[in-house]
Protein backbone atom coordinates (compact mmCIF):
# COMPACT_ATOMS: atom_id res chain seq x y z
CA UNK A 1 27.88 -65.89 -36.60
CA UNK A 2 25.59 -67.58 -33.65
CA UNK A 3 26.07 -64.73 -31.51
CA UNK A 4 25.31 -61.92 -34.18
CA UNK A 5 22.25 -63.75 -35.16
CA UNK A 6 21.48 -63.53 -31.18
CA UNK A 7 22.44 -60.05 -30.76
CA UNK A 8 19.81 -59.20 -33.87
CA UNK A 9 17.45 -61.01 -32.53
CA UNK A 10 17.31 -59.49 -29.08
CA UNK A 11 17.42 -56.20 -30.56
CA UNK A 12 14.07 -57.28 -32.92
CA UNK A 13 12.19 -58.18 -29.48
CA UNK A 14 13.58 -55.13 -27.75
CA UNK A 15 11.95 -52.96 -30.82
CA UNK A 16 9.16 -54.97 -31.22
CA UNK A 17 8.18 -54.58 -27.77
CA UNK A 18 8.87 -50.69 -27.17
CA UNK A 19 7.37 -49.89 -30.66
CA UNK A 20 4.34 -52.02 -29.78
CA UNK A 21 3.29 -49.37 -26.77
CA UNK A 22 2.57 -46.42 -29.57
CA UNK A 23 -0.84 -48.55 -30.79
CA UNK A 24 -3.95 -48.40 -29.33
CA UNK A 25 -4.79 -50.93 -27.08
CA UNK A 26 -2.21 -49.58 -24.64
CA UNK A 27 -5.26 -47.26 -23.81
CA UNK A 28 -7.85 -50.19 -22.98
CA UNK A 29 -7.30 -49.75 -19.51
CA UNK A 30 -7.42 -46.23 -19.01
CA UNK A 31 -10.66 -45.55 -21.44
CA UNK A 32 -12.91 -48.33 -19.59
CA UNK A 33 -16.04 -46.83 -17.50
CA UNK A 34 -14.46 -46.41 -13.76
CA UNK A 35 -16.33 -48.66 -11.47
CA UNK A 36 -15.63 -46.81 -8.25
CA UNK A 37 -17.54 -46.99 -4.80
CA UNK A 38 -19.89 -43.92 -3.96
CA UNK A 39 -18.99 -42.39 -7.33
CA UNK A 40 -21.34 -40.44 -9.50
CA UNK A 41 -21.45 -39.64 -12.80
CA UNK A 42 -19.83 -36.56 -14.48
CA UNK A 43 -23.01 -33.89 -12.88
CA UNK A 44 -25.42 -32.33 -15.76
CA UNK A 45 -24.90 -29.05 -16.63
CA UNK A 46 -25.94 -26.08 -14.89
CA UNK A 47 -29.67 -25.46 -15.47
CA UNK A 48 -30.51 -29.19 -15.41
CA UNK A 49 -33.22 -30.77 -13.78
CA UNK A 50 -32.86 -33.61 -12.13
CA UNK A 51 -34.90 -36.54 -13.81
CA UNK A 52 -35.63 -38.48 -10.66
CA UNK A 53 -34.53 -38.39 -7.02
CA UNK A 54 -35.15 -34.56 -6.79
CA UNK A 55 -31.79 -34.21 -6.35
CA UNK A 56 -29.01 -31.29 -8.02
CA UNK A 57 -26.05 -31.89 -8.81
CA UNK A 58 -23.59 -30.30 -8.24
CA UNK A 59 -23.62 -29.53 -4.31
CA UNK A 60 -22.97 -26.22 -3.20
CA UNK A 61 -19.02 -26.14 -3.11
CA UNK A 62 -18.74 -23.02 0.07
CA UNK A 63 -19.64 -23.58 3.72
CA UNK A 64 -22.24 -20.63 3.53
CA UNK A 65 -23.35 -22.45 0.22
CA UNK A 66 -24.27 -25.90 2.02
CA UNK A 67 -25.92 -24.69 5.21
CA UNK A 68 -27.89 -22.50 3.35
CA UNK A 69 -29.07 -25.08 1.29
CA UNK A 70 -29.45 -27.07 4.26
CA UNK A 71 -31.60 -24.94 5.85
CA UNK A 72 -33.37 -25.15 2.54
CA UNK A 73 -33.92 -28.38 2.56
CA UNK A 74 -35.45 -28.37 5.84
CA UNK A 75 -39.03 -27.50 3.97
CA UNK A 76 -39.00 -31.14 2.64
CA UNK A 77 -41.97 -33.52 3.58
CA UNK A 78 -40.74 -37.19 4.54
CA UNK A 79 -42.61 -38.96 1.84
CA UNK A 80 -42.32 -42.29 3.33
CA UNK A 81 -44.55 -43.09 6.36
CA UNK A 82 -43.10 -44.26 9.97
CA UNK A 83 -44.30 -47.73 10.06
CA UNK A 84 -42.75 -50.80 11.28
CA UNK A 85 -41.56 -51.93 8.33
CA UNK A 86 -40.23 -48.46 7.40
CA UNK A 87 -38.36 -48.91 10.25
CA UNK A 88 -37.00 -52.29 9.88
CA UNK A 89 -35.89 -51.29 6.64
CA UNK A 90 -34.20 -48.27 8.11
CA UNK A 91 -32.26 -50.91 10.89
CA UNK A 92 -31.29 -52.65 8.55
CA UNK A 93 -29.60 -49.98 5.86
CA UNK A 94 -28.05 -48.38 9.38
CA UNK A 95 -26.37 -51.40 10.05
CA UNK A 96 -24.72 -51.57 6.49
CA UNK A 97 -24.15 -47.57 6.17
CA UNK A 98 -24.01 -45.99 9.59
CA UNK A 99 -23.36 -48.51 12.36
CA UNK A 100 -19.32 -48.01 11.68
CA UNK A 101 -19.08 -44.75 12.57
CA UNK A 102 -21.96 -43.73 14.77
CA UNK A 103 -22.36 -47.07 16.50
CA UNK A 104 -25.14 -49.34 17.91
CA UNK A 105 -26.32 -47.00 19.93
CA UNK A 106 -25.88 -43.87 17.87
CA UNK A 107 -23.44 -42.30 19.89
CA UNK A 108 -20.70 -41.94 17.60
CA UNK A 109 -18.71 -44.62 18.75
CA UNK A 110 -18.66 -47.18 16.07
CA UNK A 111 -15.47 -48.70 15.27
CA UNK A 112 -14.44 -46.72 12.78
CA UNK A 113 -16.00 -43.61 13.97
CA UNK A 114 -13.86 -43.87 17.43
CA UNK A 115 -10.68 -43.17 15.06
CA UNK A 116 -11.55 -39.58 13.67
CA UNK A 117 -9.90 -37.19 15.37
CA UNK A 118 -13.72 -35.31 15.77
CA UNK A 119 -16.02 -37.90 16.61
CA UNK A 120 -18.98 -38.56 14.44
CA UNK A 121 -22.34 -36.71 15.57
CA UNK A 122 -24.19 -38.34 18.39
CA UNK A 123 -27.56 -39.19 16.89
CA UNK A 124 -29.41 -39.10 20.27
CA UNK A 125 -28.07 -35.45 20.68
CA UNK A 126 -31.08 -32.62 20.51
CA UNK A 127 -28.82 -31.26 17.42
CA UNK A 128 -29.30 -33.78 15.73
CA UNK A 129 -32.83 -34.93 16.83
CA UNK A 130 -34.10 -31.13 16.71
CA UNK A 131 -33.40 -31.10 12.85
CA UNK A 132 -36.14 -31.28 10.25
CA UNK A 133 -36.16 -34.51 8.12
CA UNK A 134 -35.69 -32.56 5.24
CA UNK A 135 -32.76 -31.27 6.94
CA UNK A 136 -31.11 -34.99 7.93
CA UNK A 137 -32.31 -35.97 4.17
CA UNK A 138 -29.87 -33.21 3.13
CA UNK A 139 -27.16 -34.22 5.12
CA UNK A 140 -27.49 -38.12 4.33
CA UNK A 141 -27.66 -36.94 0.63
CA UNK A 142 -24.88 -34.43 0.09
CA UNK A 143 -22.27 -35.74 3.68
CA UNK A 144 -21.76 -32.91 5.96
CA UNK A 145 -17.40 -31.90 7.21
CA UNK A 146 -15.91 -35.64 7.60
CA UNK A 147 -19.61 -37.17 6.69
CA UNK A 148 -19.17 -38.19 3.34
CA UNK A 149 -22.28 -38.24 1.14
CA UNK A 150 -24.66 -41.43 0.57
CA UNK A 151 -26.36 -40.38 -2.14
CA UNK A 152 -25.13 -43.23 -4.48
CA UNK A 153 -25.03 -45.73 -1.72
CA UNK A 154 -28.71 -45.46 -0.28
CA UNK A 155 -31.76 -44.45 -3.08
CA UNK A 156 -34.16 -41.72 -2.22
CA UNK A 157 -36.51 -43.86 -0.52
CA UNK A 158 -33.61 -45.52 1.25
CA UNK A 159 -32.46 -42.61 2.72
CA UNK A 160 -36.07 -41.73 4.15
CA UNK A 161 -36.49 -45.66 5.71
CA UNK A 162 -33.46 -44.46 7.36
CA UNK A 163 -34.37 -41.16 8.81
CA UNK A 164 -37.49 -42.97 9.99
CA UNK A 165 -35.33 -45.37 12.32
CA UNK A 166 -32.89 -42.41 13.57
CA UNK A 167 -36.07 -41.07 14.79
CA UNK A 168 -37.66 -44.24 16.26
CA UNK A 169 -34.33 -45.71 17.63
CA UNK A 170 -32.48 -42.34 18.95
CA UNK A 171 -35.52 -39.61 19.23
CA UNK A 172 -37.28 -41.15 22.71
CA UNK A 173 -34.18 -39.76 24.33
């Protein structure tokens, strides 16, 4: 009699607990807003303006796509003016952002940037120091091959402060 009653009891909790994954609140989880680094939202649809940040979403998706909007983007004025504390900003947002890959001295050799099997650009380089702002802006905005993109991690003006100290730090060379 004991052992029935167990038996019928362990099958209740085995029931109870499978049935109990059909309600609702097995979804909690899964339907919460993702909180992911360097994630945007889902990108407007086509047509859309951007509201601030003059910036479209979605990027071109082809290589021809991106460098000509690159070369696009080359036409844009840096709004924010080279000053001191422009670039002090900018040092410090490199340090946080860049310094890991491209290194103290902007070479590319930052400790995470010496693992890549193509090392990140050398920022002293006449490639990179020949290139419009607008053009840098772009590439800071939208990442560029193994670059990923900081648009979510550095604001607009952010991104300016630190074009400002690429070209104070690594543009005398």
């Amino acid at each position: 009699m004991i052992r029935t009653q167990q038996v019928i009891a362990i099958l209740i909790i085995v029931f109870a607990s499978t049935a109990s994954w059909g309600f609702p609140w097995n979804q909690d989880m899964v339907d919460q807003p993702s909180a992911k680094p360097q994630e945007t939202q889902a990108p407007p649809g086509p047509g859309s303006i951007p509201i601030k940040g003059g910036e479209t979403l979605p990027a071109p998706t082809t290589l021809t796509g991106m460098t000509d909007a690159k070369d696009d983007a080359a036409s844009l004025e840096n709004p924010v003016a080279m000053s001191q504390q422009s670039v002090g900003q900018g040092k410090k947002l490199y340090d946080i952002n860049c310094l890991i890959c491209h290194g103290a001295s902007g070479e590319g050799d930052g400790t995470v940037g010496v693992k890549f099997s193509v090392s990140p650009a050398n920022l002293n380089d006449a490639y990179t120091q020949d290139q419009a702002d607008g053009s840098i802006f772009f590439t800071l905005t939208r990442g560029r091959g193994a670059m990923p993109y900081y648009r979510d991690a550095l604001n607009h003006e952010e991104r300016w402060h630190v074009i400002n100290y690429l070209r104070a730090e690594f543009g005398s060379e």
